[in-house]
PDB file of N, CA and C in Angstrom:
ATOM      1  N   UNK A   1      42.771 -12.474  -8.265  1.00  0.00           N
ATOM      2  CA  UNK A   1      41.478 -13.015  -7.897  1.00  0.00           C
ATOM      3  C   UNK A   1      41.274 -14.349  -8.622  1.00  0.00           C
ATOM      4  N   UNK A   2      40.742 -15.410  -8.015  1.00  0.00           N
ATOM      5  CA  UNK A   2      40.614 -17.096  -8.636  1.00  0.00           C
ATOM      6  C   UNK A   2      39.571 -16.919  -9.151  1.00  0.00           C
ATOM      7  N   UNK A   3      39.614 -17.589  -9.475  1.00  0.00           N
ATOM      8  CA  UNK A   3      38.206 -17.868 -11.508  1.00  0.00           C
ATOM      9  C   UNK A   3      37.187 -18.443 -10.188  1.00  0.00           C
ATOM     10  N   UNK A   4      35.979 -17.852 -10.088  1.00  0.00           N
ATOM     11  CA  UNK A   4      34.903 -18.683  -9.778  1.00  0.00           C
ATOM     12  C   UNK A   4      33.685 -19.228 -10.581  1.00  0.00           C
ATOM     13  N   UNK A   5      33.724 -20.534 -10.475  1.00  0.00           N
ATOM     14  CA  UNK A   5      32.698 -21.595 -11.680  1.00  0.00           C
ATOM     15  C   UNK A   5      31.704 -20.612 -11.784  1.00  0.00           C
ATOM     16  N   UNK A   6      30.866 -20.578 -12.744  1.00  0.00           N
ATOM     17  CA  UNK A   6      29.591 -20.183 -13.306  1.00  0.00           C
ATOM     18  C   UNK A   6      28.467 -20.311 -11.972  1.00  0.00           C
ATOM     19  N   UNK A   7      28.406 -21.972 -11.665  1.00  0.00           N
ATOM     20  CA  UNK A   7      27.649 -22.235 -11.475  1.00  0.00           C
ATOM     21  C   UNK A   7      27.552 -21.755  -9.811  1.00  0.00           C
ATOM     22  N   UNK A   8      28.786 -21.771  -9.302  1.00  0.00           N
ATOM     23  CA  UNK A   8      29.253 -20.721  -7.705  1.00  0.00           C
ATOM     24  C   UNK A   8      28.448 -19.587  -7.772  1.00  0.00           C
ATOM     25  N   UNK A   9      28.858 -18.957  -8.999  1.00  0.00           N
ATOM     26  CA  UNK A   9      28.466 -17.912  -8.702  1.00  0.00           C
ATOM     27  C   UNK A   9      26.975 -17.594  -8.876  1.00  0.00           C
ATOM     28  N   UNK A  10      26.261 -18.561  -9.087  1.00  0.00           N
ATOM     29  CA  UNK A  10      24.614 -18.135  -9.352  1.00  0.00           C
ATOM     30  C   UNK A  10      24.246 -18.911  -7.818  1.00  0.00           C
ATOM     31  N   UNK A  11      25.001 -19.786  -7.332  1.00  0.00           N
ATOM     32  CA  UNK A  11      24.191 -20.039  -6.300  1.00  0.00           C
ATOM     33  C   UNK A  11      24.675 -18.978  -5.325  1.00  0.00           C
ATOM     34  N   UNK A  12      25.418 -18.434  -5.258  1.00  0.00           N
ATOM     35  CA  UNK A  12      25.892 -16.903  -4.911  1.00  0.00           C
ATOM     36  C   UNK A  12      24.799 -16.219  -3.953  1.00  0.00           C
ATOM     37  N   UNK A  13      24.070 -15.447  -5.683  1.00  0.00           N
ATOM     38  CA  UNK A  13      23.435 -15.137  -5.837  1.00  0.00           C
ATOM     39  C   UNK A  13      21.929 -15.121  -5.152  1.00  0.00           C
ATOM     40  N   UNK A  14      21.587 -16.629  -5.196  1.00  0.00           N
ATOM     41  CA  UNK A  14      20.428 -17.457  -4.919  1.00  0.00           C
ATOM     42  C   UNK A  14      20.568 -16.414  -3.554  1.00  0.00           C
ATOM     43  N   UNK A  15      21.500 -17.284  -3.083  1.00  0.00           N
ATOM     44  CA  UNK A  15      21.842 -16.990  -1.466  1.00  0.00           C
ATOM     45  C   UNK A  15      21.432 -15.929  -0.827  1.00  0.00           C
ATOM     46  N   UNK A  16      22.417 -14.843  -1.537  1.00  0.00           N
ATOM     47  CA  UNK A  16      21.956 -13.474  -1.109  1.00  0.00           C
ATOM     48  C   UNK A  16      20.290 -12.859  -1.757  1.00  0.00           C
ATOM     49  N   UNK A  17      19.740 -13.018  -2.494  1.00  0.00           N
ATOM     50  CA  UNK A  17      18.311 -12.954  -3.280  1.00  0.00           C
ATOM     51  C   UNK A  17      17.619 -13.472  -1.791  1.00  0.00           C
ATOM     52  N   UNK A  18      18.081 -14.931  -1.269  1.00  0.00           N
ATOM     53  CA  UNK A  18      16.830 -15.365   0.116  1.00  0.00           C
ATOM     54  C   UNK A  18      17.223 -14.576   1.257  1.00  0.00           C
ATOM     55  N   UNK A  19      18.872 -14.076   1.106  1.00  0.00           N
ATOM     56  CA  UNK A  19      18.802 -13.363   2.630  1.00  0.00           C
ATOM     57  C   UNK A  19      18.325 -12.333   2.762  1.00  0.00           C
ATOM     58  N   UNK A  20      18.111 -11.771   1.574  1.00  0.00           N
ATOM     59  CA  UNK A  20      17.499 -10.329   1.532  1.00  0.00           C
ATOM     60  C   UNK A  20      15.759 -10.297   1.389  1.00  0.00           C
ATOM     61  N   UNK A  21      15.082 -11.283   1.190  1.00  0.00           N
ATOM     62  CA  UNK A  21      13.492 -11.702   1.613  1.00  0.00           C
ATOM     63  C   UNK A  21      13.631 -12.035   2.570  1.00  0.00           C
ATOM     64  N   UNK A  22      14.193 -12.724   3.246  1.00  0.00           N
ATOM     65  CA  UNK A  22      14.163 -13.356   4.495  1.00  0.00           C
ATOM     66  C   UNK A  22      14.325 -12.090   5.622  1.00  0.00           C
ATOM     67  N   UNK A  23      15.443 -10.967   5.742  1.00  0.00           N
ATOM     68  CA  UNK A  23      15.763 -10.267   6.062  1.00  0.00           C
ATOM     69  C   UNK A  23      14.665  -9.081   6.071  1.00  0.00           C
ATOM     70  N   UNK A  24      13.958  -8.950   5.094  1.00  0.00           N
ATOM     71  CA  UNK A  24      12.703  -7.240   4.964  1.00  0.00           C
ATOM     72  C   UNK A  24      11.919  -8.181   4.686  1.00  0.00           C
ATOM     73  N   UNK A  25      11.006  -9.669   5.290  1.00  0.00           N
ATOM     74  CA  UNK A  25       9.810 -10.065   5.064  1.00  0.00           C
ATOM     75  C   UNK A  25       8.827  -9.021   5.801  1.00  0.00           C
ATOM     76  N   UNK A  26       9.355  -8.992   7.185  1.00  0.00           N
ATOM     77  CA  UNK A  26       8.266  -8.144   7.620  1.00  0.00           C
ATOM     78  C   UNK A  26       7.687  -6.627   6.777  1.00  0.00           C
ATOM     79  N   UNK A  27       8.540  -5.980   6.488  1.00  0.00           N
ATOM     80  CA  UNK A  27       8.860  -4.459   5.832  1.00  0.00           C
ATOM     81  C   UNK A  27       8.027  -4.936   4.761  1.00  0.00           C
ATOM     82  N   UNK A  28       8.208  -6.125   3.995  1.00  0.00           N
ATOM     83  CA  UNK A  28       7.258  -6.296   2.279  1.00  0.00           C
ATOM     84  C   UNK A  28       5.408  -7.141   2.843  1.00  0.00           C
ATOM     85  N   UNK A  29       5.717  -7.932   4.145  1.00  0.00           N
ATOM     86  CA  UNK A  29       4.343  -8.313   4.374  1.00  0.00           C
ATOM     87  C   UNK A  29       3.467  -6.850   4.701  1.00  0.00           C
ATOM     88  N   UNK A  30       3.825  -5.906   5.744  1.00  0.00           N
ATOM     89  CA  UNK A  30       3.212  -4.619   5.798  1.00  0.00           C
ATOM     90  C   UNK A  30       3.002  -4.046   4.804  1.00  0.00           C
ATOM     91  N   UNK A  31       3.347  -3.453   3.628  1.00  0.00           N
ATOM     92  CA  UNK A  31       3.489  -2.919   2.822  1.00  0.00           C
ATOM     93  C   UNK A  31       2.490  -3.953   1.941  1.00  0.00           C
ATOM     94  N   UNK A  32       2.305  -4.738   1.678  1.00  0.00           N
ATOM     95  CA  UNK A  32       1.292  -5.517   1.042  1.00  0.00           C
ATOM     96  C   UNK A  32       0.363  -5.413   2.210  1.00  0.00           C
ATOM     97  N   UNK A  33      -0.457  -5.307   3.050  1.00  0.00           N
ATOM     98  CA  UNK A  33      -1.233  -5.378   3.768  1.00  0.00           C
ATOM     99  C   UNK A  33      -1.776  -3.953   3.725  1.00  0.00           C
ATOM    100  N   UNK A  34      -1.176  -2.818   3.434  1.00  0.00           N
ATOM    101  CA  UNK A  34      -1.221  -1.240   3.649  1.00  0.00           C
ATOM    102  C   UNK A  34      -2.087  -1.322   2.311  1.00  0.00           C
ATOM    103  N   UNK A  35      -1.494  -1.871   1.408  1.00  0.00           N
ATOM    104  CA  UNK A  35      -1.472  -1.814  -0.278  1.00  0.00           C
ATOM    105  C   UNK A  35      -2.857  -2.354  -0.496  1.00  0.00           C
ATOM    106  N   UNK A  36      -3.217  -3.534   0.085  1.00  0.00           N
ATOM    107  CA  UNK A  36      -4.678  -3.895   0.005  1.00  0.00           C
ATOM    108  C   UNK A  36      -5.874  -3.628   0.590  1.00  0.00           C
ATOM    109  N   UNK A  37      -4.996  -2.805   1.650  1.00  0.00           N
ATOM    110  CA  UNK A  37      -6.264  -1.963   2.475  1.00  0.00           C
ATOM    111  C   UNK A  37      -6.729  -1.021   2.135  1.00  0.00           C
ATOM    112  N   UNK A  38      -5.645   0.004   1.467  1.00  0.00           N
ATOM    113  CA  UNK A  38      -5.742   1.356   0.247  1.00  0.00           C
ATOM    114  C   UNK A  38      -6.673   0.618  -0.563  1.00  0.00           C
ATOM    115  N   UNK A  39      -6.611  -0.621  -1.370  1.00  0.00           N
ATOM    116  CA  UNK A  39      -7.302  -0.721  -2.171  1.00  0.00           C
ATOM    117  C   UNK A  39      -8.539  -1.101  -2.060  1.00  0.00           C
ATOM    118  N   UNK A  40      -9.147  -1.809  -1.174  1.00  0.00           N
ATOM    119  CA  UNK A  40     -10.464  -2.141  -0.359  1.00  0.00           C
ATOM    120  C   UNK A  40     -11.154  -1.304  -0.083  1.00  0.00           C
ATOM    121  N   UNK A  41     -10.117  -0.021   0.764  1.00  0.00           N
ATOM    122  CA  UNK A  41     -11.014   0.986   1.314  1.00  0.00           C
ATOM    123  C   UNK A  41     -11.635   2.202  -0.033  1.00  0.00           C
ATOM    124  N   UNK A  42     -10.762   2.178  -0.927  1.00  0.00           N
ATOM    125  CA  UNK A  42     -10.696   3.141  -2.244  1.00  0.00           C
ATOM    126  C   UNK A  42     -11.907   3.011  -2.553  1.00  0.00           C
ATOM    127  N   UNK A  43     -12.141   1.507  -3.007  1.00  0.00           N
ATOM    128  CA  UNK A  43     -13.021   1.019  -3.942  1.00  0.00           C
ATOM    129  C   UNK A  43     -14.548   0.800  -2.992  1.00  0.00           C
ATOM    130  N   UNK A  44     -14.241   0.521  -2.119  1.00  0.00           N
ATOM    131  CA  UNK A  44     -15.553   0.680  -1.309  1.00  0.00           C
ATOM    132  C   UNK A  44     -15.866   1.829  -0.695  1.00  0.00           C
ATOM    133  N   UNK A  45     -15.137   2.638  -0.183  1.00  0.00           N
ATOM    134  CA  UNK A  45     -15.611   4.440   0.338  1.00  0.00           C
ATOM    135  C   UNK A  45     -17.482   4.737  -0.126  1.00  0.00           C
ATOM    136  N   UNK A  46     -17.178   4.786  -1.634  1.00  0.00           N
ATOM    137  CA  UNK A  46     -18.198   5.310  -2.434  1.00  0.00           C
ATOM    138  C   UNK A  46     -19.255   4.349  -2.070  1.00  0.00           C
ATOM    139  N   UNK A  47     -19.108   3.477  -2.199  1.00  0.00           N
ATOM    140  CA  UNK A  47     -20.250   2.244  -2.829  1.00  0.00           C
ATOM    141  C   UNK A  47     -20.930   2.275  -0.941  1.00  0.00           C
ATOM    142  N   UNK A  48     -20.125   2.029  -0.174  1.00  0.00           N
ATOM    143  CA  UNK A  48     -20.554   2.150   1.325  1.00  0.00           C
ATOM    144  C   UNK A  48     -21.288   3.426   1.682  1.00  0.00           C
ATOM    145  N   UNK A  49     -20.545   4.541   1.327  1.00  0.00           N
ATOM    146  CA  UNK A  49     -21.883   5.456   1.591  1.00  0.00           C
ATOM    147  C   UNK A  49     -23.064   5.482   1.179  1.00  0.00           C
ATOM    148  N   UNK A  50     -22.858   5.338  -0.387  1.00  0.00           N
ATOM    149  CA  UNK A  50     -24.334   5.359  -0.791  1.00  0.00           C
ATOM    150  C   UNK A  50     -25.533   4.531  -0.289  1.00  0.00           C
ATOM    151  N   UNK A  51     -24.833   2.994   0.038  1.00  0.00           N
ATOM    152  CA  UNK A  51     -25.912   2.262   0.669  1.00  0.00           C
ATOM    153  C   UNK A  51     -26.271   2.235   2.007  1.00  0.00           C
ATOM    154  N   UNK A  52     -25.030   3.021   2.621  1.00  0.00           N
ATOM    155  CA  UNK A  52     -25.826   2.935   4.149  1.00  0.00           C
ATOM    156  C   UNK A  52     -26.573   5.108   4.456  1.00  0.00           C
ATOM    157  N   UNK A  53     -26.083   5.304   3.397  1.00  0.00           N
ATOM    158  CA  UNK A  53     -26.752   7.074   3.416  1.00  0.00           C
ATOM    159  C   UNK A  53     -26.261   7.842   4.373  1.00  0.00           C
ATOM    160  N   UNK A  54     -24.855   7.657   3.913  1.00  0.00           N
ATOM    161  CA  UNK A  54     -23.592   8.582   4.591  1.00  0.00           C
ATOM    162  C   UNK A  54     -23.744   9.349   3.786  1.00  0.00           C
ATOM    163  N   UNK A  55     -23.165  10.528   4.274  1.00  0.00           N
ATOM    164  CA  UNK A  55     -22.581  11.423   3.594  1.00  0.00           C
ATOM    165  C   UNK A  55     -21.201  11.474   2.858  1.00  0.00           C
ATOM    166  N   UNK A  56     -20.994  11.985   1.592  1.00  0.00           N
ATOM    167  CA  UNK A  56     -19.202  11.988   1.408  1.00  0.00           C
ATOM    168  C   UNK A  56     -18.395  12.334   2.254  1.00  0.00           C
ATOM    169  N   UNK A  57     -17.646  12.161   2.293  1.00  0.00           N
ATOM    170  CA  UNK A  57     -16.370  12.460   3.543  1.00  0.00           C
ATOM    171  C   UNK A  57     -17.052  13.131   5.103  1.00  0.00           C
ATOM    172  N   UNK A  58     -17.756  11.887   5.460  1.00  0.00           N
ATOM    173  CA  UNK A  58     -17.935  11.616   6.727  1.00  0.00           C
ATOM    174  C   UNK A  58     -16.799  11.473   7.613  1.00  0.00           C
ATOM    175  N   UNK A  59     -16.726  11.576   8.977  1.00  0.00           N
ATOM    176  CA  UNK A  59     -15.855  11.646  10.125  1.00  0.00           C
ATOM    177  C   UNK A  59     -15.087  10.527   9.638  1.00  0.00           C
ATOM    178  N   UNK A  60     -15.150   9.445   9.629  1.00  0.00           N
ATOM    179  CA  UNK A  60     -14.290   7.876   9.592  1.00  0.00           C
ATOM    180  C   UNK A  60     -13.299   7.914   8.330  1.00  0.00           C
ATOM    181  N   UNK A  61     -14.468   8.656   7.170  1.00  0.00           N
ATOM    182  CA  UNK A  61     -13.652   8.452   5.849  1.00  0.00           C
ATOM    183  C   UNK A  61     -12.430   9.684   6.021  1.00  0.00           C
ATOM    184  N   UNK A  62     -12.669  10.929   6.605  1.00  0.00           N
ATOM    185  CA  UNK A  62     -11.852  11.722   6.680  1.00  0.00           C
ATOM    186  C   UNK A  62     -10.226  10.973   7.785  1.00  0.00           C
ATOM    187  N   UNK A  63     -11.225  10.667   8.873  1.00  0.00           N
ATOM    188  CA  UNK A  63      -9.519  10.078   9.330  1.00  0.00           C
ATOM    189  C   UNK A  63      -8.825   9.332   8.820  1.00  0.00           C
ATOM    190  N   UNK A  64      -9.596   8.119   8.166  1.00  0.00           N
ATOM    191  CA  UNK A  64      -9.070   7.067   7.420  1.00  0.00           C
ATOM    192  C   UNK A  64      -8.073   7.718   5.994  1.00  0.00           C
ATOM    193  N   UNK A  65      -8.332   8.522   5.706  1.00  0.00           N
ATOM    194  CA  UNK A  65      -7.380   9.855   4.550  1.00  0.00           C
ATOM    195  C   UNK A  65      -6.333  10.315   5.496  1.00  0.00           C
ATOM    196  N   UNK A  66      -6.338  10.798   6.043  1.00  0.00           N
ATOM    197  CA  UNK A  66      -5.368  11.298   7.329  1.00  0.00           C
ATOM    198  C   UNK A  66      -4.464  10.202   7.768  1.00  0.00           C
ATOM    199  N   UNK A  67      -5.166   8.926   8.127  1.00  0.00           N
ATOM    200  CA  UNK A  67      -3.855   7.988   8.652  1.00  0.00           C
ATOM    201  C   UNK A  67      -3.070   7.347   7.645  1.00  0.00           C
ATOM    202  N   UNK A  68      -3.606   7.238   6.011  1.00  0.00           N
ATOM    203  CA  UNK A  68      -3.073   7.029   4.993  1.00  0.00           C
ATOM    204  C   UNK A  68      -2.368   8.313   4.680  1.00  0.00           C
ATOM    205  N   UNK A  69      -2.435   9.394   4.386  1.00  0.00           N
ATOM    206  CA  UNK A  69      -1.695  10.674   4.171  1.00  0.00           C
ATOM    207  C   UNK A  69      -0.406  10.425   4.951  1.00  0.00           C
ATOM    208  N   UNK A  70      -0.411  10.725   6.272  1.00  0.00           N
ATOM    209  CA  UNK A  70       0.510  10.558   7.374  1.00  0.00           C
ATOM    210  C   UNK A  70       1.601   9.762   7.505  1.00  0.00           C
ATOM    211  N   UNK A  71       1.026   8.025   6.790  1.00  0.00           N
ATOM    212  CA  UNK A  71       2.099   6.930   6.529  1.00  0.00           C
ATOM    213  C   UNK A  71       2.299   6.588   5.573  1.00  0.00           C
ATOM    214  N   UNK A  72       1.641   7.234   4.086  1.00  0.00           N
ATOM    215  CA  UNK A  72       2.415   7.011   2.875  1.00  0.00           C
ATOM    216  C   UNK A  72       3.123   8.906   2.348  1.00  0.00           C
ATOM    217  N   UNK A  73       2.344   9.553   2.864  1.00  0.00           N
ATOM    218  CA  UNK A  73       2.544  10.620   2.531  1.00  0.00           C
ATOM    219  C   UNK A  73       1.757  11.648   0.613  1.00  0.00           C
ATOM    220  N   UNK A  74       0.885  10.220   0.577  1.00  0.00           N
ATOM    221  CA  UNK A  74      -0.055  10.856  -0.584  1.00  0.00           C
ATOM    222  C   UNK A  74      -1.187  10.989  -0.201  1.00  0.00           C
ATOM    223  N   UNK A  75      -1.975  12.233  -0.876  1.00  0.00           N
ATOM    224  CA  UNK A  75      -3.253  13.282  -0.323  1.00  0.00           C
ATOM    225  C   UNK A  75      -4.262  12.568  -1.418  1.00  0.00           C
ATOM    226  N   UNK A  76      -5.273  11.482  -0.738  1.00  0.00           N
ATOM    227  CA  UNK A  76      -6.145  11.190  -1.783  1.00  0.00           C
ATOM    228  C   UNK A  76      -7.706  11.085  -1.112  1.00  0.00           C
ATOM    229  N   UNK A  77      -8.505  11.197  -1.814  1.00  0.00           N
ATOM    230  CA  UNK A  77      -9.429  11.067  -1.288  1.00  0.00           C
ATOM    231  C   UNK A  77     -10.425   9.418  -1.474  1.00  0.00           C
ATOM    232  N   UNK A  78     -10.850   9.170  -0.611  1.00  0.00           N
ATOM    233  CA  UNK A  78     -11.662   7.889  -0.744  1.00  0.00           C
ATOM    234  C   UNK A  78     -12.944   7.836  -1.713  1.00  0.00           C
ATOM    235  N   UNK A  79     -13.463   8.759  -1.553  1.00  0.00           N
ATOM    236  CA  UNK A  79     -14.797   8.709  -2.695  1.00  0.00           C
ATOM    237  C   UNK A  79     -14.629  10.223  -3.921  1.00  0.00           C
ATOM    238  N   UNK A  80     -14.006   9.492  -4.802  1.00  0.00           N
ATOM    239  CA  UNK A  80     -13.448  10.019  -5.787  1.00  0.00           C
ATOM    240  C   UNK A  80     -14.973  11.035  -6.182  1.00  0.00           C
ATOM    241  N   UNK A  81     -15.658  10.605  -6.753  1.00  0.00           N
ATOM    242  CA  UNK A  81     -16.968  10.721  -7.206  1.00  0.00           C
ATOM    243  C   UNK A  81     -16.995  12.210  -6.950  1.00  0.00           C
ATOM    244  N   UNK A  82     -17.036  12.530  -5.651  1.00  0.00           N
ATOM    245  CA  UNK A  82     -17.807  13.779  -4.599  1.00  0.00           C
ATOM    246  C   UNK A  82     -16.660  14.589  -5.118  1.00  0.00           C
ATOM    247  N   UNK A  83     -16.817  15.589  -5.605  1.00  0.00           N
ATOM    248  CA  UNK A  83     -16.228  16.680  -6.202  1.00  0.00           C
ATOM    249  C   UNK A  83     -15.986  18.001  -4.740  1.00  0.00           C
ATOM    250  N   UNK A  84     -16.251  17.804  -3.771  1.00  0.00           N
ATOM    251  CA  UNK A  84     -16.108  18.922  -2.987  1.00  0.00           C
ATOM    252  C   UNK A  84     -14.445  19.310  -2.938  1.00  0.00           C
ATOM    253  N   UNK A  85     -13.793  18.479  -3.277  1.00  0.00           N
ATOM    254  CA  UNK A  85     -12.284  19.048  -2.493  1.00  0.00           C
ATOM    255  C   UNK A  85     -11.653  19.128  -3.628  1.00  0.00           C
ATOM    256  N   UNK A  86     -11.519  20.438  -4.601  1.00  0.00           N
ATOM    257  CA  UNK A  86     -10.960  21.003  -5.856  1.00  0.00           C
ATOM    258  C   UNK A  86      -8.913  20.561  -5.693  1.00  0.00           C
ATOM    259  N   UNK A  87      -8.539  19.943  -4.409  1.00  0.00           N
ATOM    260  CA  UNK A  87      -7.335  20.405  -4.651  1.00  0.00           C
ATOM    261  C   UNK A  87      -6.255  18.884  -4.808  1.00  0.00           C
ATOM    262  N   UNK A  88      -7.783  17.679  -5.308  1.00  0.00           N
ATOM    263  CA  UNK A  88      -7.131  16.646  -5.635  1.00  0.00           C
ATOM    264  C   UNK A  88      -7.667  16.088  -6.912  1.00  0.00           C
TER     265      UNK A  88
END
């Protein structure tokens, strides 16, 4: 095998590092978009019911748990607060 320069081999590197972002951009833009919606919806669940005088785990908030369950595969609930569901 021939000696390859130092410096070959980091642009190598470079190379394959962009083909592989370039290659799963879509797969990491979704996944950041999922990631900030979990977190939007988390943090607002609670604060939205109280001011519009929902109830905890109303119809929307329950599916919205369900279509997150389904495509990440973790059981969480949106309004932490409300103690009804002992099994999270």
């Amino acid at each position: 095998m021939e000696n390859i320069p130092e410096d070959q081999i980091e642009l190598i590197k470079i190379s394959i590092a962009q083909k592989f972002l370039i290659d799963h951009k879509d797969i990491m833009l979704k996944s950041c978009v999922v990631l900030i919606s979990i977190c939007c919806i988390f943090g607002g669940c609670s604060y939205f019911n109280k001011k519009l005088g929902l109830k905890n785990d109303h119809f929307v908030e329950e599916k919205v748990e369900k279509i997150i369950e389904n495509e990440t595969g973790l059981k969480i609930d949106l309004t932490p607060d409300d103690l009804t569901d002992p099994d999270l």
